[in-house]
Protein backbone atom coordinates (compact mmCIF):
# COMPACT_ATOMS: atom_id res chain seq x y z
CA UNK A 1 -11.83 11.48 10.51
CA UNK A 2 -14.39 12.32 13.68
CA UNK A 3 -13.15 10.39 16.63
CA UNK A 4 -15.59 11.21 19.83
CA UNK A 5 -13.62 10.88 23.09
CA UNK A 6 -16.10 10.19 25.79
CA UNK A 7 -14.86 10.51 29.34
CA UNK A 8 -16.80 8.32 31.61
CA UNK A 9 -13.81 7.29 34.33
CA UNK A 10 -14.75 9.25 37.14
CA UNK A 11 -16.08 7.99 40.63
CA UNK A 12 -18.36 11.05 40.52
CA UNK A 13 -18.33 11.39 44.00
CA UNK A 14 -20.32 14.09 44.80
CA UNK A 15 -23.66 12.34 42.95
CA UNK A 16 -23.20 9.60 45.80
CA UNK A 17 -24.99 6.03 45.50
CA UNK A 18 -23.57 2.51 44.63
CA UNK A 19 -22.25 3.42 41.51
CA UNK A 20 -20.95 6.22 39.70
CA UNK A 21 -23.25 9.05 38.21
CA UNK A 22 -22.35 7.22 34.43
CA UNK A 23 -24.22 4.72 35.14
CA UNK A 24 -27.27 5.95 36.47
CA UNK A 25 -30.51 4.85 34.98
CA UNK A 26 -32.73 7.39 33.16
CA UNK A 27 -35.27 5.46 31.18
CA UNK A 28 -33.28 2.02 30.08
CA UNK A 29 -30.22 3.19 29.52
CA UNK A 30 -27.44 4.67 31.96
CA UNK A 31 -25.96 8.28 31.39
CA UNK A 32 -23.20 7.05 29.58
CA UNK A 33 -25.42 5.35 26.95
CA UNK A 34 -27.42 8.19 26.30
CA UNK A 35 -24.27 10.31 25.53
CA UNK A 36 -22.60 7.68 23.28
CA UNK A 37 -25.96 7.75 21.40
CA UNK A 38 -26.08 11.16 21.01
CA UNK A 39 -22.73 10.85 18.86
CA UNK A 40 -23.88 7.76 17.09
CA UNK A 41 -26.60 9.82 15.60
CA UNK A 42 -24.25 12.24 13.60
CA UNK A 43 -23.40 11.21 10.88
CA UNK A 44 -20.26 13.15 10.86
CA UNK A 45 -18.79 11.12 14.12
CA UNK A 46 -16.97 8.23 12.32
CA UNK A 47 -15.95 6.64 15.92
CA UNK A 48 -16.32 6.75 19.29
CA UNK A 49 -14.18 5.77 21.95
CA UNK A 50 -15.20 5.66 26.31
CA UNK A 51 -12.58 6.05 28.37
CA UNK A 52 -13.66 4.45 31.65
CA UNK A 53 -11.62 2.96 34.41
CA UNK A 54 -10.33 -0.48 34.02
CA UNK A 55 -12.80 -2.67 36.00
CA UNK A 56 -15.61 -1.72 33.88
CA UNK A 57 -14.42 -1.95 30.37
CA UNK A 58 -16.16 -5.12 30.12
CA UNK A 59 -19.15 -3.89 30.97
CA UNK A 60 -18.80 -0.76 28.41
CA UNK A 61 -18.15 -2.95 26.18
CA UNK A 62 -21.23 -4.91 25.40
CA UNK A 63 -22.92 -1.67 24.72
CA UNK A 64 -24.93 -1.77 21.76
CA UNK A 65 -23.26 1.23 19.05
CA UNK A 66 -25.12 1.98 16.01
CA UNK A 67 -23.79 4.26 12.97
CA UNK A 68 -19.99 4.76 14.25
CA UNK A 69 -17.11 2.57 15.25
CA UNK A 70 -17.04 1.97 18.75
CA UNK A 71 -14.13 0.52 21.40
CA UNK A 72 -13.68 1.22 24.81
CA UNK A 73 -9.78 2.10 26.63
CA UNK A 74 -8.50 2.64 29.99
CA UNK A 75 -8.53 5.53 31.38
CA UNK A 76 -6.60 7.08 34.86
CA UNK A 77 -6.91 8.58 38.50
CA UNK A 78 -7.72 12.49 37.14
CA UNK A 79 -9.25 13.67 33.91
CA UNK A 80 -6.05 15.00 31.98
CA UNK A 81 -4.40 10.92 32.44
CA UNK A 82 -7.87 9.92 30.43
CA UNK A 83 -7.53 12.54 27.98
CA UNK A 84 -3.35 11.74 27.64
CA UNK A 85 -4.42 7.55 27.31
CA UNK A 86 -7.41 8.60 24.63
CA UNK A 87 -4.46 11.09 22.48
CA UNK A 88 -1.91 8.36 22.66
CA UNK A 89 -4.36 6.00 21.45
CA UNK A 90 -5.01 7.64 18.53
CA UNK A 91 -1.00 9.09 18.01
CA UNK A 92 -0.60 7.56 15.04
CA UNK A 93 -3.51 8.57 13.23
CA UNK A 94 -3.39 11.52 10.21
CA UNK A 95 -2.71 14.83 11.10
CA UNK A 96 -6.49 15.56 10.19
CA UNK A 97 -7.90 13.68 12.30
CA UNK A 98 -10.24 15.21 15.07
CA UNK A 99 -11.42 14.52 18.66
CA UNK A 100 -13.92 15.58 20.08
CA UNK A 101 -14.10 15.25 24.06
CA UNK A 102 -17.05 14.89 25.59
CA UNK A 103 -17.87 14.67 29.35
CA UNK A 104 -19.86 11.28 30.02
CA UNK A 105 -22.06 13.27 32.22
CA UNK A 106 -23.46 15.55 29.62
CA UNK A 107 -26.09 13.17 28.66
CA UNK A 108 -28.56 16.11 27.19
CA UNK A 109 -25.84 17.10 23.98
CA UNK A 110 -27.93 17.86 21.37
CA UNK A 111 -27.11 16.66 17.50
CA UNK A 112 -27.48 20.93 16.11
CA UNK A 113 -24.26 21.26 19.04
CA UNK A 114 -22.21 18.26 17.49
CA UNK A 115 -22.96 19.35 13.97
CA UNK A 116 -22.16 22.76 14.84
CA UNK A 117 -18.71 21.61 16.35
CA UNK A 118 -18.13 19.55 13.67
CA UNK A 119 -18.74 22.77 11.45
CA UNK A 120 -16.60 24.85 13.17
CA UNK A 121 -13.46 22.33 12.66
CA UNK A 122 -13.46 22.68 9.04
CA UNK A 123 -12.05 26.32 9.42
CA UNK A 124 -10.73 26.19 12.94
CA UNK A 125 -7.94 23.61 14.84
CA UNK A 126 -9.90 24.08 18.25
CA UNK A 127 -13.33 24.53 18.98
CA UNK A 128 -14.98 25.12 22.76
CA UNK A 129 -18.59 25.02 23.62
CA UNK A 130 -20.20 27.03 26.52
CA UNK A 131 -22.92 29.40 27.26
CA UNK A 132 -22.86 33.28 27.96
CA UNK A 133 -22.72 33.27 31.61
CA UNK A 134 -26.61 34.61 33.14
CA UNK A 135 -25.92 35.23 36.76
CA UNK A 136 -23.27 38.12 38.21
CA UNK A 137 -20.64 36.84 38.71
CA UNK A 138 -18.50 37.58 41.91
CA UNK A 139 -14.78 37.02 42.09
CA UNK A 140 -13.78 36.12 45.53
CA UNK A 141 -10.90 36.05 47.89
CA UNK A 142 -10.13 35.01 51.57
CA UNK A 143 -9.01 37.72 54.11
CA UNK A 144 -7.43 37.10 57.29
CA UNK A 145 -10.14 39.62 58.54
CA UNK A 146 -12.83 37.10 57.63
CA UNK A 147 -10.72 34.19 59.11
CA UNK A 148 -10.54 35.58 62.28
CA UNK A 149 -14.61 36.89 62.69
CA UNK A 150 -15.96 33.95 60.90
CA UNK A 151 -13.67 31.35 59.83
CA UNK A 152 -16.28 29.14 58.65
CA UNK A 153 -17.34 31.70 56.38
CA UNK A 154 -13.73 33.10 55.04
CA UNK A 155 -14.49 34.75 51.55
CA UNK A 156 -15.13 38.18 50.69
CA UNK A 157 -16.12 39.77 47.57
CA UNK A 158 -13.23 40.99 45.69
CA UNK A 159 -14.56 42.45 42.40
CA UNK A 160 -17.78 42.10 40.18
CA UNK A 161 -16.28 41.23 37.15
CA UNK A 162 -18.24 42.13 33.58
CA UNK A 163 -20.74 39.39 32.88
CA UNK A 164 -20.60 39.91 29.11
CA UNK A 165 -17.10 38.65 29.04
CA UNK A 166 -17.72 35.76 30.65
CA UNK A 167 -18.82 31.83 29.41
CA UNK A 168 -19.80 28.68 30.81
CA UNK A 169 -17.89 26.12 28.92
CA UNK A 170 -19.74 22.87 28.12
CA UNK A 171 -18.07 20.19 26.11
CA UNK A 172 -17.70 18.30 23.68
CA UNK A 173 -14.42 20.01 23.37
CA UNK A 174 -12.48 19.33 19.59
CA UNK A 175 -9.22 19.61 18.65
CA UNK A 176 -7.32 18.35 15.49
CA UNK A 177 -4.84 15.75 16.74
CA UNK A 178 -1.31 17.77 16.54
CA UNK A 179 -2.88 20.53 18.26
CA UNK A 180 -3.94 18.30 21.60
CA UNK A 181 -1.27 16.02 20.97
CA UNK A 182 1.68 19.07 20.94
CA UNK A 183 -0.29 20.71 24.04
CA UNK A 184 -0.31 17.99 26.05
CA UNK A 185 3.26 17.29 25.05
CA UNK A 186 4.64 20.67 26.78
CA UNK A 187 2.40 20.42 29.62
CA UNK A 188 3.84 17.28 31.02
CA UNK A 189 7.19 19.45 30.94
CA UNK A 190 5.68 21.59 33.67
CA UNK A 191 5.84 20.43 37.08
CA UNK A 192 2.81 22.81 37.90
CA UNK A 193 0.56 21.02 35.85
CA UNK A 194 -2.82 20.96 36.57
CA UNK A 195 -6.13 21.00 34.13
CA UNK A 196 -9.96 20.72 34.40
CA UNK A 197 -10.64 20.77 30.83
CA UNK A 198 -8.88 20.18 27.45
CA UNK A 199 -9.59 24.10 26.25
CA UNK A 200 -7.59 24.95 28.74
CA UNK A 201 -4.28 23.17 28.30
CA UNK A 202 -4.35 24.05 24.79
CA UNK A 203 -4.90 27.77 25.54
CA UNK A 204 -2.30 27.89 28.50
CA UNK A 205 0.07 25.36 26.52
CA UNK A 206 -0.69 26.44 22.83
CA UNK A 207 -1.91 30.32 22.74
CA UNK A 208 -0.81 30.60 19.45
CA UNK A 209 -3.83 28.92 18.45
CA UNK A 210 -6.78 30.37 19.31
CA UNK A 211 -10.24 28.59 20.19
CA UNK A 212 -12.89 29.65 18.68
CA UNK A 213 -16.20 29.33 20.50
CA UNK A 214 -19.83 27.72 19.39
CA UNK A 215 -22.77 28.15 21.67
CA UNK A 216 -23.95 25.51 23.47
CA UNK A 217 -27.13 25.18 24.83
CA UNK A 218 -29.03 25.41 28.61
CA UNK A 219 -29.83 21.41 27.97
CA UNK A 220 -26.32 20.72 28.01
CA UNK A 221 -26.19 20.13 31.40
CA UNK A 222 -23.59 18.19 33.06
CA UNK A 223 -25.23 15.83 35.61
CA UNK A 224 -23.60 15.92 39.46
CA UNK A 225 -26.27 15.26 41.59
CA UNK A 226 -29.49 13.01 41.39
CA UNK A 227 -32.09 15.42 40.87
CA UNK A 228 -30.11 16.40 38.00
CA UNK A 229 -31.36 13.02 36.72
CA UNK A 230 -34.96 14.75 35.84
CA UNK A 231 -33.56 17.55 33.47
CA UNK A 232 -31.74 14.45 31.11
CA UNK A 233 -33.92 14.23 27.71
CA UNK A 234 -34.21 10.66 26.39
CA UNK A 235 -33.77 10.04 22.90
């Protein structure tokens, strides 16, 4: 079983306006919509769940879902407590199951990526997406030097690391279910917990299974700002 975790409970607070950047127009439909559709149309996605934020499961719930299962949980404060409520809401399910999670604000997924994913977890128990990284990349760091002479400028270039080692990670991001479930498990154990993305607990939590990577595509854009709003493809 395919279970599509979409994230969609943050305030987004950096895209500004009324409401957050989920649900922002583009065409008829908000963001969220278009990235629940994109799932819907694989027919390898047998459900798909939103994780939003309490007050507006109602409203996520009268969207209209065609070709998977569809419900809508509660999700918390940071982005690990969504991913924790979406794993414990599916803790009793078969070892095989999978989930795939999927920021709400990657409207532009394409079906090839999801297929691809999808793929992928028939010979693998985690699966990233990203992009080989274009630009140089600098690694920074802060020296009291820089502090002192311009403290509202503070960083200094540390090393220019090797691009070709180096990707952009996209979601969705899949798992089978005892592999997120057991990471998850042992991170809670450490009081120095902290995580952006799900890859990432399972490799610092889990490195004896290894992620193996699909490319992802220069759509695949993760929407932050309002002009962003332009690049989104309607389907």
């Amino acid at each position: 079983m395919n279970v599509t975790i979409i994230l969609a409970a943050g305030s987004g607070s950096r895209f500004g306006g009324d409401e957050p950047k989920q649900f922002a127009k583009i065409g008829d439909r908000t963001v969220l919509e278009h990235s629940v559709a994109a799932f819907a149309a694989v027919d390898g996605i047998d459900e798909i769940c939103v994780v939003t934020q309490p007050e507006w499961i109602d409203r996520v719930s009268k969207f209209k879902v065609q070709g998977s299962r569809f419900k809508v949980i509660a999700g918390g404060s940071e982005r690990y407590m969504s991913s924790l409520n979406a794993i414990m809401a599916y803790i009793d399910y078969p070892d095989d199951t999978n989930l795939l999670f999927h920021d709400a604000a990657r409207p532009n997924v394409s079906k090839e990526v999801i297929e691809s994913v999808l793929h992928s977890l028939g010979q693998y128990e985690a699966v990233g997406v990203g992009v080989p990284a274009t630009d140089t990349l600098w690694e920074v760091a802060v020296t009291n030097e820089a502090m002192e002479k311009t403290p509202e400028q503070p960083w200094c270039l540390l090393r220019v690391p090797e691009r070709k080692r180096y990707w952009m990670a996209q979601t969705p991001q899949a798992f089978r279910l005892p592999v997120i479930r057991d990471a998850y498990q042992r991170a809670l154990q450490d009081p120095m917990f902290a995580a952006t993305d799900d890859c990432g607990v399972v490799s610092r939590y889990m490195p004896e299974v290894k992620i193996h990577l699909v490319k992802g595509s220069a759509d695949n854009i993760k929407v932050t700002f309002p002009h962003d709003l332009q690049n989104v493809k309607t389907i």
